[in-house]
C-alpha atoms as a PDB file:
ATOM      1  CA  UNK A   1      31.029 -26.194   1.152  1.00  0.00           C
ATOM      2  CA  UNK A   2      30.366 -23.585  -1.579  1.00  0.00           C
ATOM      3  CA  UNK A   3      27.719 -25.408  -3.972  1.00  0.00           C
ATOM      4  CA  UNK A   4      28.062 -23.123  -6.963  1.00  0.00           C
ATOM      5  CA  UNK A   5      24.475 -22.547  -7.557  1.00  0.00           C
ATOM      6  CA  UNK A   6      24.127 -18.902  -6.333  1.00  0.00           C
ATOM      7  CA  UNK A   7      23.323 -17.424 -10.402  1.00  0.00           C
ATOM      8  CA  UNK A   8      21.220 -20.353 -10.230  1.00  0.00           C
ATOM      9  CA  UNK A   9      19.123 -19.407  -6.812  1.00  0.00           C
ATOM     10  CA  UNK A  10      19.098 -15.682  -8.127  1.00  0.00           C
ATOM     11  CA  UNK A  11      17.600 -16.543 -11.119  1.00  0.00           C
ATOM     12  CA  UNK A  12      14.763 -18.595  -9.817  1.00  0.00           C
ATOM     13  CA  UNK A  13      14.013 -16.101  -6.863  1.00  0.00           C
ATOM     14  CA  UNK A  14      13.789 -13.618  -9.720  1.00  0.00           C
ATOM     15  CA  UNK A  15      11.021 -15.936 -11.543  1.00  0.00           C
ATOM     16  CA  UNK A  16       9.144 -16.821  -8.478  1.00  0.00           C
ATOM     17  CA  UNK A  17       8.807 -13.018  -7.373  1.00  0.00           C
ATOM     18  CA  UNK A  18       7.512 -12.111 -10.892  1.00  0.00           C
ATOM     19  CA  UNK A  19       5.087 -14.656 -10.785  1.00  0.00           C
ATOM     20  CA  UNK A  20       3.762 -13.428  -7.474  1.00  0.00           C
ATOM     21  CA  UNK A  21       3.932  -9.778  -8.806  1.00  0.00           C
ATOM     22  CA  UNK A  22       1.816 -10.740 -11.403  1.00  0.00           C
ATOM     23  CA  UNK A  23      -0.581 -13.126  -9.179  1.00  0.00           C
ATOM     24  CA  UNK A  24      -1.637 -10.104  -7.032  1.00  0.00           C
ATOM     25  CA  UNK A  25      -1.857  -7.636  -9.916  1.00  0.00           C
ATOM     26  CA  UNK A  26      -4.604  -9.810 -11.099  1.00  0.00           C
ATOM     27  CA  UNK A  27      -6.150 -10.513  -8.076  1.00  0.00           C
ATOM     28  CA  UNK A  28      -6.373  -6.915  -7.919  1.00  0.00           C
ATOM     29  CA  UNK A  29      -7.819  -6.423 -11.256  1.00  0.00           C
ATOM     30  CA  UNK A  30      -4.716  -4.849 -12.745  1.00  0.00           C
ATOM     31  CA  UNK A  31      -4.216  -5.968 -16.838  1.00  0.00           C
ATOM     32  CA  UNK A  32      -1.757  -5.116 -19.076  1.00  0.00           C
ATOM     33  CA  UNK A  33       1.613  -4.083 -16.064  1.00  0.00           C
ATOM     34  CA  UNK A  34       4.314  -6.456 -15.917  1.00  0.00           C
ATOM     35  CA  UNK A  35       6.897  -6.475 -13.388  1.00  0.00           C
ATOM     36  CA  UNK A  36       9.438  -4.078 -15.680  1.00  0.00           C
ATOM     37  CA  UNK A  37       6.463  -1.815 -15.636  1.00  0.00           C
ATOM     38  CA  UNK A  38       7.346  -1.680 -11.887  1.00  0.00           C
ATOM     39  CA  UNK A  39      10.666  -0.073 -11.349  1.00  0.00           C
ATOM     40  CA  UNK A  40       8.540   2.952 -13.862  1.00  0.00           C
ATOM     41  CA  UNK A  41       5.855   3.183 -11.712  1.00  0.00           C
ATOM     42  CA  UNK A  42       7.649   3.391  -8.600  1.00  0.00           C
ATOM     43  CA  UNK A  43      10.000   6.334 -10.062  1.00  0.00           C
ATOM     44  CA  UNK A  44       6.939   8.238 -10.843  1.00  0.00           C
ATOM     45  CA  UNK A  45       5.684   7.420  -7.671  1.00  0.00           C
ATOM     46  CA  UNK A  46       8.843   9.687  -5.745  1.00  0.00           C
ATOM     47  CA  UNK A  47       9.101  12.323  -8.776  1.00  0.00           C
ATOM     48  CA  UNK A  48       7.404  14.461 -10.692  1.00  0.00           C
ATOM     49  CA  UNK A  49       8.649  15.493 -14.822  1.00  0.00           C
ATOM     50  CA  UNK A  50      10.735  12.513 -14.912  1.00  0.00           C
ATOM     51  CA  UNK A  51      12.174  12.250 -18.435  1.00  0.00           C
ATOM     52  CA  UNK A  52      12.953   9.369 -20.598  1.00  0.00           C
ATOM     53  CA  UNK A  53      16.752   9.512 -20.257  1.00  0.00           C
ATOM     54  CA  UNK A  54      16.140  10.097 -16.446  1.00  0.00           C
ATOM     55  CA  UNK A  55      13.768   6.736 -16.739  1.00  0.00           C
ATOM     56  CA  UNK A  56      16.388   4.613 -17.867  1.00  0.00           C
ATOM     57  CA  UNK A  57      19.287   5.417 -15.325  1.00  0.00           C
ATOM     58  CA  UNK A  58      16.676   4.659 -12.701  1.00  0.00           C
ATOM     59  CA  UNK A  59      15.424   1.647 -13.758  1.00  0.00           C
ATOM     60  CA  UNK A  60      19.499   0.689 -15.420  1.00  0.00           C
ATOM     61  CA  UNK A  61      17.748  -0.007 -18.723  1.00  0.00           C
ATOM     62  CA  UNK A  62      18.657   1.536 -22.615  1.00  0.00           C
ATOM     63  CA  UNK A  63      16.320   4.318 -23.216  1.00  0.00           C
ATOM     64  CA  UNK A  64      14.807   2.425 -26.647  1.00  0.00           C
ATOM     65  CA  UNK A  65      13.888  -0.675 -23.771  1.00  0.00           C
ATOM     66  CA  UNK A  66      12.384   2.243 -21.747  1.00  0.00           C
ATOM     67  CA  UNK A  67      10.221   3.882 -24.849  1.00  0.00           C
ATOM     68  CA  UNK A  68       8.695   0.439 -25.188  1.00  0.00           C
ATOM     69  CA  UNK A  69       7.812  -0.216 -21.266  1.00  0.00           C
ATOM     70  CA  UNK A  70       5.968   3.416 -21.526  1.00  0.00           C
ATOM     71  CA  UNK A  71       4.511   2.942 -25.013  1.00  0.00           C
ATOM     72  CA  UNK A  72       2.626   0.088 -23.202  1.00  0.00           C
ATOM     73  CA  UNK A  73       1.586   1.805 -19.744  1.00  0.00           C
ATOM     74  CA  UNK A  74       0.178   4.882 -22.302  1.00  0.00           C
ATOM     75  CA  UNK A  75      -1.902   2.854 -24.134  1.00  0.00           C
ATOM     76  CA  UNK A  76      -3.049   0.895 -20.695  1.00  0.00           C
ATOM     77  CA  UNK A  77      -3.761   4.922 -19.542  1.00  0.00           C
ATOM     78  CA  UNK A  78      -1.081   4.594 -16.843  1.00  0.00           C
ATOM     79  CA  UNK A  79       0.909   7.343 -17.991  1.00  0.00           C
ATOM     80  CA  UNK A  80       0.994   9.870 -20.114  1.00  0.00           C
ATOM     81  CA  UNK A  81       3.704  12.008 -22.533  1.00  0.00           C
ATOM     82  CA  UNK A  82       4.136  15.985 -21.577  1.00  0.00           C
ATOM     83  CA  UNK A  83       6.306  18.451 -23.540  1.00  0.00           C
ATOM     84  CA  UNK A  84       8.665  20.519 -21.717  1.00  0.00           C
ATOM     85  CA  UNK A  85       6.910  24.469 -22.179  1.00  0.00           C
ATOM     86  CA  UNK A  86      10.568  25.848 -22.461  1.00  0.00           C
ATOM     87  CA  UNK A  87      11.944  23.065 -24.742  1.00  0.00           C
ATOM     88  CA  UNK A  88      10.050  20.880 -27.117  1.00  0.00           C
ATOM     89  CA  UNK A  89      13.119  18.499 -27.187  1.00  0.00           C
ATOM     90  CA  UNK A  90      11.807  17.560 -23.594  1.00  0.00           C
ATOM     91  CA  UNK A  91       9.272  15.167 -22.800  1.00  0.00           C
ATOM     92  CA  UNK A  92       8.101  14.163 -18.917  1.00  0.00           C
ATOM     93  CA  UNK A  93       6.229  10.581 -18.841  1.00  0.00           C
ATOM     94  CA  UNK A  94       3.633  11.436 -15.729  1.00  0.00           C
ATOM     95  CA  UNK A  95       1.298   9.600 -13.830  1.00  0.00           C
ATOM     96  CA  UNK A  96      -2.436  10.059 -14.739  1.00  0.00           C
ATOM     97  CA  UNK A  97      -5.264   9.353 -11.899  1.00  0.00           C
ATOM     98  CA  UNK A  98      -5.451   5.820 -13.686  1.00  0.00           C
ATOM     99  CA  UNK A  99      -1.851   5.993 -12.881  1.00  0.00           C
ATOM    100  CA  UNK A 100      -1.713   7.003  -9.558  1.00  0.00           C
ATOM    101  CA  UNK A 101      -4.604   5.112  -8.387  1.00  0.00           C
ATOM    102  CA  UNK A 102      -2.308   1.807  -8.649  1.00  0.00           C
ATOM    103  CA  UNK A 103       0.285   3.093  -6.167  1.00  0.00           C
ATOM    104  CA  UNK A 104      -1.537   1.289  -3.027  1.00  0.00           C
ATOM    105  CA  UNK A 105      -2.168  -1.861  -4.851  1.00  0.00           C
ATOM    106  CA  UNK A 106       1.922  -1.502  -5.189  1.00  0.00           C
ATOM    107  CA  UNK A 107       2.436  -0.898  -1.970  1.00  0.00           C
ATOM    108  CA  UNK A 108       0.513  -3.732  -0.472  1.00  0.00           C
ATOM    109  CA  UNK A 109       2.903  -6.185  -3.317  1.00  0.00           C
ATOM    110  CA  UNK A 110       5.763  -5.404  -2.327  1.00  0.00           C
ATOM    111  CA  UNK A 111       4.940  -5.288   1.307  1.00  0.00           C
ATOM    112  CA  UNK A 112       3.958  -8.811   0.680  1.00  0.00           C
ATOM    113  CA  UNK A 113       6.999 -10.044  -1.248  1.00  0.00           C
ATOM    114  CA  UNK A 114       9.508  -8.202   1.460  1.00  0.00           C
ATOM    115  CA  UNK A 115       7.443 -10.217   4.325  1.00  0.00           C
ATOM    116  CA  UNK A 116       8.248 -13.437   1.752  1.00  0.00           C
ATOM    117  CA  UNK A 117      11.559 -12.393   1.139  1.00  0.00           C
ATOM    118  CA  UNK A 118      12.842 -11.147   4.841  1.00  0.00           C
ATOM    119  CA  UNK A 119      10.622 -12.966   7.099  1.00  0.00           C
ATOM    120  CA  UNK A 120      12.692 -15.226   8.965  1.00  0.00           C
ATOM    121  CA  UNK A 121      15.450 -13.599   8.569  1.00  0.00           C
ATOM    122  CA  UNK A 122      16.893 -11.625  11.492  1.00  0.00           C
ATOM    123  CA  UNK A 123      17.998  -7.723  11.256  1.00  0.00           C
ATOM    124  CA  UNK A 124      21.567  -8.520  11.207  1.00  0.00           C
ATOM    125  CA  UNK A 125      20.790 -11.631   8.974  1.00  0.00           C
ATOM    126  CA  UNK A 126      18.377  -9.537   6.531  1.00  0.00           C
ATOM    127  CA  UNK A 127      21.539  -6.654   6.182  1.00  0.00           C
ATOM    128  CA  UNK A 128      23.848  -9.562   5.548  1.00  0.00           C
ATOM    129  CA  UNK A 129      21.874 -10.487   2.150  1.00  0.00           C
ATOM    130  CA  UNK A 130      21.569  -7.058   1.311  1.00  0.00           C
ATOM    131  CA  UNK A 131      25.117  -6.660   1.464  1.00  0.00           C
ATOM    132  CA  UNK A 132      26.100 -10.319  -0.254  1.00  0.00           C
ATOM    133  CA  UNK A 133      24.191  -9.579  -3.084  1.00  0.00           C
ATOM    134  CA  UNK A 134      25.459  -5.754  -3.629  1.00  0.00           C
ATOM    135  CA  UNK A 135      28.863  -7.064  -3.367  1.00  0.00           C
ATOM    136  CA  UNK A 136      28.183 -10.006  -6.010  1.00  0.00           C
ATOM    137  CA  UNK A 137      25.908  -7.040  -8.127  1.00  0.00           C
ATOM    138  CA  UNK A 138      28.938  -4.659  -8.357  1.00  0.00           C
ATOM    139  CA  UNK A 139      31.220  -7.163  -9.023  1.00  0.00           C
ATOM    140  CA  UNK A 140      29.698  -7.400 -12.834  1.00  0.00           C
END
């Protein structure tokens, strides 16, 4: 029997994993990155001269939410503004050493919250969420 509550379970898994993203950041020292910051970081972590407008499609945010999330990982001395040479209309957010520096700290968090949020679960089982909550996701 279908209990209605899925928004509901979403919603708290959401709050519990942000919690635990922040828990370890801390442990490891890391002030001022929230989980938003995350989705940023982990862009810049697979691509180099990623621009604003190419920020926000990744992370599915509006470009003024994105100019805020970077505003703050500047002035932690995460990342950093570059003009475009060519263009001047252009400007690449990039990792500095501060920056890149945090990307095995991320990797060991989200290895940690996949083992929380797959273990248990068989292959076939872990696929089966994946593809639930795609179908629910595209379905808004």
């Amino acid at each position: 029997m279908i209990k209605g509550n899925a928004a509901s379970l979403i919603s708290h898994i959401r709050d519990v994993v942000n919690k635990l993203i922040i828990s370890e950041l801390e442990k490891h020292g890391v002030e001022g990155i929230v989980p938003s910051h995350g989705d940023i970081l982990l862009c810049l972590y697979k691509h180099d001269n990623v621009t604003m407008k190419e920020l926000a499609e990744y992370i599915h945010r509006t470009k003024p939410t994105v100019t805020v999330l970077i505003n703050k990982l500047v002035a932690c001395g995460y990342v950093i503004r570059e003009k475009d040479v060519n263009d001047n209309r252009i400007t690449y957010i990039k990792l500095t050493q501060r920056g890149m520096e945090l990307q095995p700290i991320f990797q060991e968090v989200s290895n940690r919250i996949r083992e929380m949020m797959y273990g248990g679960l068989s292959e076939t089982e872990g696929e089966l969420l994946e593809n639930l909550l795609e179908k629910v996701l595209q379905r808004f």
